[in-house]
PDB file of N, CA and C in Angstrom:
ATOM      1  N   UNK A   1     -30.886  27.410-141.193  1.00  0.00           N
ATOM      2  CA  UNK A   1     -31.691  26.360-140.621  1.00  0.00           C
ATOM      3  C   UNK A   1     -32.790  27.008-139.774  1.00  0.00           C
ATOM      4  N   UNK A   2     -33.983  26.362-139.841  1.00  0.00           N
ATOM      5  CA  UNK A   2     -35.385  27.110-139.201  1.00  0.00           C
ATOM      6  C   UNK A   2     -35.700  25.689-138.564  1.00  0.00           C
ATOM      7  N   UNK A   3     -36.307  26.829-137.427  1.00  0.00           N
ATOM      8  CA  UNK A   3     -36.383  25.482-136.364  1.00  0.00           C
ATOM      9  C   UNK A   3     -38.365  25.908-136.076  1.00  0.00           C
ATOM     10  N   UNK A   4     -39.023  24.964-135.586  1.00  0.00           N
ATOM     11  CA  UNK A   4     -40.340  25.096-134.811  1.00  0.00           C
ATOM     12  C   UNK A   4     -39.743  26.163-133.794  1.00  0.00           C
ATOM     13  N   UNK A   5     -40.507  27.198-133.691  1.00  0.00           N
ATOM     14  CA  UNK A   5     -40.911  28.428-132.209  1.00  0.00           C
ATOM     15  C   UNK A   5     -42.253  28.810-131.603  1.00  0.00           C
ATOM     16  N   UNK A   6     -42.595  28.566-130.924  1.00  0.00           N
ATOM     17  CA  UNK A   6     -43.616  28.836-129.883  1.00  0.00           C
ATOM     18  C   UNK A   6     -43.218  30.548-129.291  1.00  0.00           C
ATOM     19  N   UNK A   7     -44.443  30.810-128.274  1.00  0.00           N
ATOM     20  CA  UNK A   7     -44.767  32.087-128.087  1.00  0.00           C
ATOM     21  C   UNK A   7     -45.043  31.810-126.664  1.00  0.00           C
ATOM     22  N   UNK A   8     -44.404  32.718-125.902  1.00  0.00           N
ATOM     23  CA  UNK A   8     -44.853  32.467-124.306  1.00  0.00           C
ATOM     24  C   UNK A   8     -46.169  33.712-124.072  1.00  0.00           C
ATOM     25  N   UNK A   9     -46.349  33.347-122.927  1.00  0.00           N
ATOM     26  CA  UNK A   9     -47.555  34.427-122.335  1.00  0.00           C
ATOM     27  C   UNK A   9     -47.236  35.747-122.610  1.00  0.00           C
ATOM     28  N   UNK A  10     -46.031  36.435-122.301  1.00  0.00           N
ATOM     29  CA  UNK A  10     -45.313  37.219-122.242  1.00  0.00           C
ATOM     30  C   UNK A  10     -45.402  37.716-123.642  1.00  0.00           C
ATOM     31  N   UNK A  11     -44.986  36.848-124.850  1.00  0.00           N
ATOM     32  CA  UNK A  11     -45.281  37.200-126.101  1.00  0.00           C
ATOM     33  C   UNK A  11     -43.190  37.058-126.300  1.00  0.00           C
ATOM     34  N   UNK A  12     -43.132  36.200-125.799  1.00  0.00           N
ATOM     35  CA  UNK A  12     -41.201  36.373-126.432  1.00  0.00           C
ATOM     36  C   UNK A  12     -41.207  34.540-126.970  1.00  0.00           C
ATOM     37  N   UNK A  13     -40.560  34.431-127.573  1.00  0.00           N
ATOM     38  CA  UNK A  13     -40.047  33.679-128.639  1.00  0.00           C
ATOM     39  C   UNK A  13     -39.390  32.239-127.604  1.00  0.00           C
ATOM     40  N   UNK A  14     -39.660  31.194-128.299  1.00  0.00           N
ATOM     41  CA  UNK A  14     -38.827  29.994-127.428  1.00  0.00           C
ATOM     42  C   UNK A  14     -39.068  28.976-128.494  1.00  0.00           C
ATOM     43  N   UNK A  15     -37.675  27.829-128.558  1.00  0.00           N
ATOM     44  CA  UNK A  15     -37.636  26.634-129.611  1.00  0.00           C
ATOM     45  C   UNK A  15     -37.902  25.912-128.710  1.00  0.00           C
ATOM     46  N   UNK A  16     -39.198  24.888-128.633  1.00  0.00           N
ATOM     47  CA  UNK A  16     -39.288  23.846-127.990  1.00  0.00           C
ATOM     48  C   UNK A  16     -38.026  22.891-128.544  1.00  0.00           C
ATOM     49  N   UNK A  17     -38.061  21.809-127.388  1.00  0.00           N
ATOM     50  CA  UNK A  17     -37.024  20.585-127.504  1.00  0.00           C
ATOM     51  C   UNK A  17     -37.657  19.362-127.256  1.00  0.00           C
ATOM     52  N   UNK A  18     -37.499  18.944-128.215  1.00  0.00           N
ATOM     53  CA  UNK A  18     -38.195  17.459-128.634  1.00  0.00           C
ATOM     54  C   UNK A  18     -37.641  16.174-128.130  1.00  0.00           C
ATOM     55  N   UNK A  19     -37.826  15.485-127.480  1.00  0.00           N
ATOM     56  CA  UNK A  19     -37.135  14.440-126.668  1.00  0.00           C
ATOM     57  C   UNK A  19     -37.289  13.352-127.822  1.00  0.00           C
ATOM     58  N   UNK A  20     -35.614  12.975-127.639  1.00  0.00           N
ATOM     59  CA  UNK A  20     -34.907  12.071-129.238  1.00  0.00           C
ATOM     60  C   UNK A  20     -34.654  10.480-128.590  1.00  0.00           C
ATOM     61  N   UNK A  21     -34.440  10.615-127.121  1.00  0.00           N
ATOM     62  CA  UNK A  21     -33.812   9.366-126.502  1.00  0.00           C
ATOM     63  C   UNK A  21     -33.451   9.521-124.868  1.00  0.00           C
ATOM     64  N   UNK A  22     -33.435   8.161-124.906  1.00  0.00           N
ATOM     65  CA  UNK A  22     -33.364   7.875-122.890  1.00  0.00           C
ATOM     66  C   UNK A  22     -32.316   6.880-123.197  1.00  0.00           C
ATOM     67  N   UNK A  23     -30.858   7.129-122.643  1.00  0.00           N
ATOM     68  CA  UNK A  23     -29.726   6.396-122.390  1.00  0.00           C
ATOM     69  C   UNK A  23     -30.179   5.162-121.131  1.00  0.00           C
ATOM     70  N   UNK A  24     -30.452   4.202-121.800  1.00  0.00           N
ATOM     71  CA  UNK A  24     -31.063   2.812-120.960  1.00  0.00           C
ATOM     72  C   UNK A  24     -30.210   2.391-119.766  1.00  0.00           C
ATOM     73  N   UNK A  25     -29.298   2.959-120.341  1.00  0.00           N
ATOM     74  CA  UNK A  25     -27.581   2.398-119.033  1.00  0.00           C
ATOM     75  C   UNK A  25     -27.623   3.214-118.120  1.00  0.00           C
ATOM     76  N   UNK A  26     -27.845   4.703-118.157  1.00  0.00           N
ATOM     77  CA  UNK A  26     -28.188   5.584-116.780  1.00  0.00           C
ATOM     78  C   UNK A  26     -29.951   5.417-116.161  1.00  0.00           C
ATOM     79  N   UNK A  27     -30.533   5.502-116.934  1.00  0.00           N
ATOM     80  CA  UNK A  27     -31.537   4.738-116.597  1.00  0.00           C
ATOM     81  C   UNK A  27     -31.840   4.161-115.336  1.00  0.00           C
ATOM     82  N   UNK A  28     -32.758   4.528-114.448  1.00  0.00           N
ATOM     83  CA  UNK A  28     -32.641   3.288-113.003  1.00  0.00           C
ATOM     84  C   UNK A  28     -34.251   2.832-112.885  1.00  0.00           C
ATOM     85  N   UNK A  29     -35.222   3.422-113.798  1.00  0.00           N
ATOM     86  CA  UNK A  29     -36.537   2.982-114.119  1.00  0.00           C
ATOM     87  C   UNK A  29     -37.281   3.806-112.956  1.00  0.00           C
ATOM     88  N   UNK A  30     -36.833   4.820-112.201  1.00  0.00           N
ATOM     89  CA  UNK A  30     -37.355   5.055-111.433  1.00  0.00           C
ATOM     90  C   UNK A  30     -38.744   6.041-111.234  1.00  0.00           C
ATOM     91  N   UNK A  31     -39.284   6.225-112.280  1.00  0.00           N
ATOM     92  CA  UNK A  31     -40.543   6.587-113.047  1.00  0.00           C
ATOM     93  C   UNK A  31     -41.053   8.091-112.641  1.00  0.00           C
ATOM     94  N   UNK A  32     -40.198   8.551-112.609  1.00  0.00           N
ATOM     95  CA  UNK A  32     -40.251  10.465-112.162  1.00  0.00           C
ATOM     96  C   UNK A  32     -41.005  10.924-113.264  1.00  0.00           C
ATOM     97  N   UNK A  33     -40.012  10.762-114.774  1.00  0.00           N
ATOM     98  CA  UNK A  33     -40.832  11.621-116.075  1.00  0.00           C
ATOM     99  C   UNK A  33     -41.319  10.475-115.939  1.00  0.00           C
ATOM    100  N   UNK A  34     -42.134   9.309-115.827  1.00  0.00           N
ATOM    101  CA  UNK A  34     -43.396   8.781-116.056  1.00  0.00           C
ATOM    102  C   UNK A  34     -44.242   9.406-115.725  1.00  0.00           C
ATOM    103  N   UNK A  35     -44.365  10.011-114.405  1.00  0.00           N
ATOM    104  CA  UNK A  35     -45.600  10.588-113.486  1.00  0.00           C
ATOM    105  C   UNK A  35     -45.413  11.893-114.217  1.00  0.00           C
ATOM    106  N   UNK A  36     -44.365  12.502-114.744  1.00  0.00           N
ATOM    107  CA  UNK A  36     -44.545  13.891-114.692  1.00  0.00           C
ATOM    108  C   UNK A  36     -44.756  14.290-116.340  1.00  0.00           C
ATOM    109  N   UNK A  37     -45.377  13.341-117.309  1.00  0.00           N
ATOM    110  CA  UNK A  37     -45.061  13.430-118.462  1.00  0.00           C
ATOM    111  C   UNK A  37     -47.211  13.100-118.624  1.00  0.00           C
ATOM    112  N   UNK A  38     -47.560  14.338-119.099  1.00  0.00           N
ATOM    113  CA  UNK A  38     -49.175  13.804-119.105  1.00  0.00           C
ATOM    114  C   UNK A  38     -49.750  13.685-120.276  1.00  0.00           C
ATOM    115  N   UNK A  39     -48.929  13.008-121.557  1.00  0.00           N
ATOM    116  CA  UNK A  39     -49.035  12.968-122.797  1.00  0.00           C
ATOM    117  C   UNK A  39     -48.478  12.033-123.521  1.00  0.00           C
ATOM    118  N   UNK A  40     -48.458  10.731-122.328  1.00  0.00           N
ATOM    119  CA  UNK A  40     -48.335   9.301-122.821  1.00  0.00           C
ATOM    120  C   UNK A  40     -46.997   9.046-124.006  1.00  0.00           C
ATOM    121  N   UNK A  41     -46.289   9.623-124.265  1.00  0.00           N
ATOM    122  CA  UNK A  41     -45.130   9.807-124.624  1.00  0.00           C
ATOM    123  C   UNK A  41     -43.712   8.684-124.425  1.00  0.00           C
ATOM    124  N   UNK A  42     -43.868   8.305-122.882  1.00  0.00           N
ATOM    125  CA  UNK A  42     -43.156   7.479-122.096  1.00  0.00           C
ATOM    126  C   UNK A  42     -43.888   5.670-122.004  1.00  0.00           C
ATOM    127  N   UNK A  43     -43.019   4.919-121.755  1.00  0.00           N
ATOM    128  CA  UNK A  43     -43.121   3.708-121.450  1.00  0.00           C
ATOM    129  C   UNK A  43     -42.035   2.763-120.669  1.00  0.00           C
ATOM    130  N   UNK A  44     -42.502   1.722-119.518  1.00  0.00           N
ATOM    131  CA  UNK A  44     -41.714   1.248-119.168  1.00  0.00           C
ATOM    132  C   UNK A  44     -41.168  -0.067-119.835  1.00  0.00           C
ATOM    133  N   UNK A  45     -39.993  -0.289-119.864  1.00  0.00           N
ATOM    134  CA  UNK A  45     -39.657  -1.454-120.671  1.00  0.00           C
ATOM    135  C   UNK A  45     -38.695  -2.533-119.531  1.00  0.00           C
ATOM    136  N   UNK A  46     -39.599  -4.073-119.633  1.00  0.00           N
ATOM    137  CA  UNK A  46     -37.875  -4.566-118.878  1.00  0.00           C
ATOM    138  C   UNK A  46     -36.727  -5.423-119.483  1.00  0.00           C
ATOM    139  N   UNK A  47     -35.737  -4.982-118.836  1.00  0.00           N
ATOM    140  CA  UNK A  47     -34.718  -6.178-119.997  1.00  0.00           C
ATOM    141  C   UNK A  47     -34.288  -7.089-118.873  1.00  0.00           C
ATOM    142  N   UNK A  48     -34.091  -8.046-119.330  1.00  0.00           N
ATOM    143  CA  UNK A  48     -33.822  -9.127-118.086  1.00  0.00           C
ATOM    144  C   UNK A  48     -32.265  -9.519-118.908  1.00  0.00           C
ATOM    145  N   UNK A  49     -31.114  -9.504-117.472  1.00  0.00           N
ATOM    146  CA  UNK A  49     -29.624 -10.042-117.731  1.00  0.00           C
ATOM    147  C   UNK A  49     -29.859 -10.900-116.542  1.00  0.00           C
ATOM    148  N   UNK A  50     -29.097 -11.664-116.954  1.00  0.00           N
ATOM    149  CA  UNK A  50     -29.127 -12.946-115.664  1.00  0.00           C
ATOM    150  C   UNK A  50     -29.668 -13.025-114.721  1.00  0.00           C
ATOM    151  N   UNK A  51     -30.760 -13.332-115.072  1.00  0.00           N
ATOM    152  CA  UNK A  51     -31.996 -13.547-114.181  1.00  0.00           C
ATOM    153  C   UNK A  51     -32.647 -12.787-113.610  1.00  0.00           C
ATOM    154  N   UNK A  52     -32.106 -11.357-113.560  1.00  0.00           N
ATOM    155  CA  UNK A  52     -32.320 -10.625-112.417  1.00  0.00           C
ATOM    156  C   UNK A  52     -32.929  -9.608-113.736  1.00  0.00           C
ATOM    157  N   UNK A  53     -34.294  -8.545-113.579  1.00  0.00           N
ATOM    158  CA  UNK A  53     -34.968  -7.928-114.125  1.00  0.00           C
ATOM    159  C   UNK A  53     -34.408  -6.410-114.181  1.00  0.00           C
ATOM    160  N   UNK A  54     -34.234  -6.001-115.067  1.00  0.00           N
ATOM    161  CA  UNK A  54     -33.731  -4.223-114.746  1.00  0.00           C
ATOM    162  C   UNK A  54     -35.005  -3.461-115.358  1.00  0.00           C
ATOM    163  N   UNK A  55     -35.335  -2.469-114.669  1.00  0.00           N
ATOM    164  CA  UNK A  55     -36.613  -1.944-115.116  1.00  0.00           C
ATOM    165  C   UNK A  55     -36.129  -0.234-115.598  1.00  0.00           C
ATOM    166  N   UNK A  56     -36.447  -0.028-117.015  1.00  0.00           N
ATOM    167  CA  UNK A  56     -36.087   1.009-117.598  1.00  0.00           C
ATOM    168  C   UNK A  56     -37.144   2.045-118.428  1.00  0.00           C
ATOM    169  N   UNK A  57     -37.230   3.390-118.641  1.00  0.00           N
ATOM    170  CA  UNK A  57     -37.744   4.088-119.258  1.00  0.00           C
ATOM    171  C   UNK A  57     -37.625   3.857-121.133  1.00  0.00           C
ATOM    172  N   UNK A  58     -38.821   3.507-121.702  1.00  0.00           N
ATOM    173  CA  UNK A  58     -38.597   3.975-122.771  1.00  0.00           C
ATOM    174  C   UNK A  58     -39.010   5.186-123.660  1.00  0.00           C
ATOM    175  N   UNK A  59     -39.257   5.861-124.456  1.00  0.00           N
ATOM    176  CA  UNK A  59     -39.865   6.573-125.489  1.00  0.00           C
ATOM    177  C   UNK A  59     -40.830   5.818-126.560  1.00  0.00           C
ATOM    178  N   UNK A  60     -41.741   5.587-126.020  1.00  0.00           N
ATOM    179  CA  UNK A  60     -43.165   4.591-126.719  1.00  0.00           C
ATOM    180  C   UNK A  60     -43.894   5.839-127.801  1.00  0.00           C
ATOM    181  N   UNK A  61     -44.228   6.977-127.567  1.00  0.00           N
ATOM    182  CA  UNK A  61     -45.103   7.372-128.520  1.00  0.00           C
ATOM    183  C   UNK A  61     -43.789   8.709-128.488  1.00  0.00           C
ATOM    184  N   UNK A  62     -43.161   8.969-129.247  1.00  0.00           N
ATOM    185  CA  UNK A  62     -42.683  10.258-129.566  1.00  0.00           C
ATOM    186  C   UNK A  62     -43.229  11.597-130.318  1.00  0.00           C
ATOM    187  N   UNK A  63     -44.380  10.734-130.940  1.00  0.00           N
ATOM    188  CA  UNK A  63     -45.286  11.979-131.935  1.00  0.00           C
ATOM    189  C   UNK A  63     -46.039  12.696-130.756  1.00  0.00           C
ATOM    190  N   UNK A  64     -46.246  12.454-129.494  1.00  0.00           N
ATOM    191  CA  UNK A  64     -47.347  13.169-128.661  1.00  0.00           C
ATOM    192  C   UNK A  64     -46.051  14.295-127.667  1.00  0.00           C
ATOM    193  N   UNK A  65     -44.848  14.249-127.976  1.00  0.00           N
ATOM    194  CA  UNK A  65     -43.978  14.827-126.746  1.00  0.00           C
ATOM    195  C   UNK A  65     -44.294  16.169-127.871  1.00  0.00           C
ATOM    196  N   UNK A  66     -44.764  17.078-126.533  1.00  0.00           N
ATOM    197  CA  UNK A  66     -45.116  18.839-126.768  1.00  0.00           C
ATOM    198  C   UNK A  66     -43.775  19.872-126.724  1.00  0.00           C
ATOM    199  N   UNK A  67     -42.363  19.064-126.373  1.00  0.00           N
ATOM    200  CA  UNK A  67     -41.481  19.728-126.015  1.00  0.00           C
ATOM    201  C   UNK A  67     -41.274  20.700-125.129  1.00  0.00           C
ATOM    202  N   UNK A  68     -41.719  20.004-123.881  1.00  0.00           N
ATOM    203  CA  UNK A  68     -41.707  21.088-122.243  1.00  0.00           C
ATOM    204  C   UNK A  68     -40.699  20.485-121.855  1.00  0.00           C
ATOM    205  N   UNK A  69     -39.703  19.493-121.667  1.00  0.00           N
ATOM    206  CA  UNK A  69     -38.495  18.660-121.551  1.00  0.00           C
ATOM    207  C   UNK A  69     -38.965  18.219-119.828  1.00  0.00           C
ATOM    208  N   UNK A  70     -40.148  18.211-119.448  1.00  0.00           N
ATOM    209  CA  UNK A  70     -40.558  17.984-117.710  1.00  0.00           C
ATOM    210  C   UNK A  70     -40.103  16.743-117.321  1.00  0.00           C
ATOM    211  N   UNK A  71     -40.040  16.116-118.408  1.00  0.00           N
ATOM    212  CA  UNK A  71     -39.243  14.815-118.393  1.00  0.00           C
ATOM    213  C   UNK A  71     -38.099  14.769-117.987  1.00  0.00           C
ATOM    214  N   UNK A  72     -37.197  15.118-118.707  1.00  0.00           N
ATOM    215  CA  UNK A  72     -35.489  15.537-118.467  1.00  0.00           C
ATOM    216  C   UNK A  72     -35.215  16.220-117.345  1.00  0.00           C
ATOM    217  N   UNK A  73     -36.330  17.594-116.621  1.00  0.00           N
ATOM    218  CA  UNK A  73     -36.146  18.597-115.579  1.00  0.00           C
ATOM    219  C   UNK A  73     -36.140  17.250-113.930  1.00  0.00           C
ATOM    220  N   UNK A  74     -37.056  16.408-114.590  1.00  0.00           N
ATOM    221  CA  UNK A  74     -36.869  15.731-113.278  1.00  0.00           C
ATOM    222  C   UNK A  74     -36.144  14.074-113.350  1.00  0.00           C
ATOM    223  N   UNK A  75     -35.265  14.139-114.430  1.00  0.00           N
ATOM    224  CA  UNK A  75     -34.862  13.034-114.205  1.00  0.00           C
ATOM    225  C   UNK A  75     -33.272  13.210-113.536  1.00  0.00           C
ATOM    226  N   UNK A  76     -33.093  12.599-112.632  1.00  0.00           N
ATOM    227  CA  UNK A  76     -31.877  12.395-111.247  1.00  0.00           C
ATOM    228  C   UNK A  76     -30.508  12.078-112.503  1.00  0.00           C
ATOM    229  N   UNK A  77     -30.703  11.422-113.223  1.00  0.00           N
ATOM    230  CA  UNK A  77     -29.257  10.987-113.956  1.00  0.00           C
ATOM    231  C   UNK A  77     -29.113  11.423-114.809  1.00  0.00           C
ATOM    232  N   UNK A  78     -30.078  12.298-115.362  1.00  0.00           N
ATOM    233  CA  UNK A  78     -29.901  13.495-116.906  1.00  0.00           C
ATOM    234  C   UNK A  78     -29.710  12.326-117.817  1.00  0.00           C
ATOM    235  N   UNK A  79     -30.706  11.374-118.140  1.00  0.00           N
ATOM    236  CA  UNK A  79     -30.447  10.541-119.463  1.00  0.00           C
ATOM    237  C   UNK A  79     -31.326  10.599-120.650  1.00  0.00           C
ATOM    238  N   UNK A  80     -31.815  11.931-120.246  1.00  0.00           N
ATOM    239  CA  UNK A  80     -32.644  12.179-121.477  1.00  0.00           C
ATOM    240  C   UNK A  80     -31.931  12.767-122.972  1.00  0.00           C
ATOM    241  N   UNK A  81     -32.370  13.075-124.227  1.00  0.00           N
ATOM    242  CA  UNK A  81     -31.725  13.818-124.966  1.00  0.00           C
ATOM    243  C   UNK A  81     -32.594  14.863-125.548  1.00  0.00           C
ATOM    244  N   UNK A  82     -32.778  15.522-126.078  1.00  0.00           N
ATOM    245  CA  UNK A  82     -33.631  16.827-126.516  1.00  0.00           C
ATOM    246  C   UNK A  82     -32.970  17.120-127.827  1.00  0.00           C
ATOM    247  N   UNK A  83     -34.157  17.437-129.071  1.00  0.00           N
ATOM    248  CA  UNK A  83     -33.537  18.786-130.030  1.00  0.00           C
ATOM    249  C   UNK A  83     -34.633  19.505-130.698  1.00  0.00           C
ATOM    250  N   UNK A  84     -34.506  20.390-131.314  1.00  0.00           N
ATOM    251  CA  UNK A  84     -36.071  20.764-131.554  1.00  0.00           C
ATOM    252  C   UNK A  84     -36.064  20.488-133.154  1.00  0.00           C
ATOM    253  N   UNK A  85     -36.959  21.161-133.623  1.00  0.00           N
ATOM    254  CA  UNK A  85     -37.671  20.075-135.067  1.00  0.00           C
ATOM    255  C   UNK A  85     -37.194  21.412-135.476  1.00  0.00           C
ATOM    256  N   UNK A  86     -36.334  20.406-136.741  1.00  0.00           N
ATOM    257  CA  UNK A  86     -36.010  21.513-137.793  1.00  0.00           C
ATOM    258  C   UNK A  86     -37.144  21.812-138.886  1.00  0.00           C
ATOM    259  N   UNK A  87     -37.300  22.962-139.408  1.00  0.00           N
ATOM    260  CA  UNK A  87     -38.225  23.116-141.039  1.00  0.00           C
ATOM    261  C   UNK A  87     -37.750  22.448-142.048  1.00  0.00           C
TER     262      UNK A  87
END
C-alpha cells in the first residue's frame, strides 16, 4: 500500500493525514480548528434537540484539507479523525 508523502525543509519524508470526520457527540462547537484551519475546510452546523440549540463542527469542504491535522492539535476533546490518502 502507497500512501501520498510530502518533504519537509529538512528534506526527510512525512505522510500527511487527511481529516475523515468530527465525532458530533464530543463536539462542544467551540470553534478552535475553526480559527485555526485557514483553508475553509470546516463549518459550523446546528442541530436543535428540544428546543435548546447545540452548536457543532462540521467538515464542509474536505477537498481543500492540506493535511497539517492544526485542527485536531487544538481541539480540547480529540474528536477529530485523520488518515492519509492511499495511491
Amino acid at each position: 500500500m502507497a500512501y501520498i508523502t510530502g518533504l519537509r525543509r529538512n528534506k526527510t519524508e512525512y505522510t500527511p493525514q487527511f481529516i475523515q470526520g468530527i465525532d458530533e457527540e464530543t463536539c462542544i462547537g467551540c470553534g478552535r480548528c475553526f480559527k485555526v484551519c485557514v483553508h475553509d475546510v470546516l463549518a459550523y452546523e446546528e442541530l436543535d434537540e428540544d428546543d435548546s440549540a447545540k452548536m457543532f463542527m462540521k467538515v464542509a469542504n474536505p477537498g481543500n484539507c492540506i493535511g497539517c491535522q492544526a485542527c485536531g492539535r487544538t481541539c480540547s476533546k480529540k474528536c477529530f479523525t485523520f488518515e492519509p490518502v492511499v495511491l
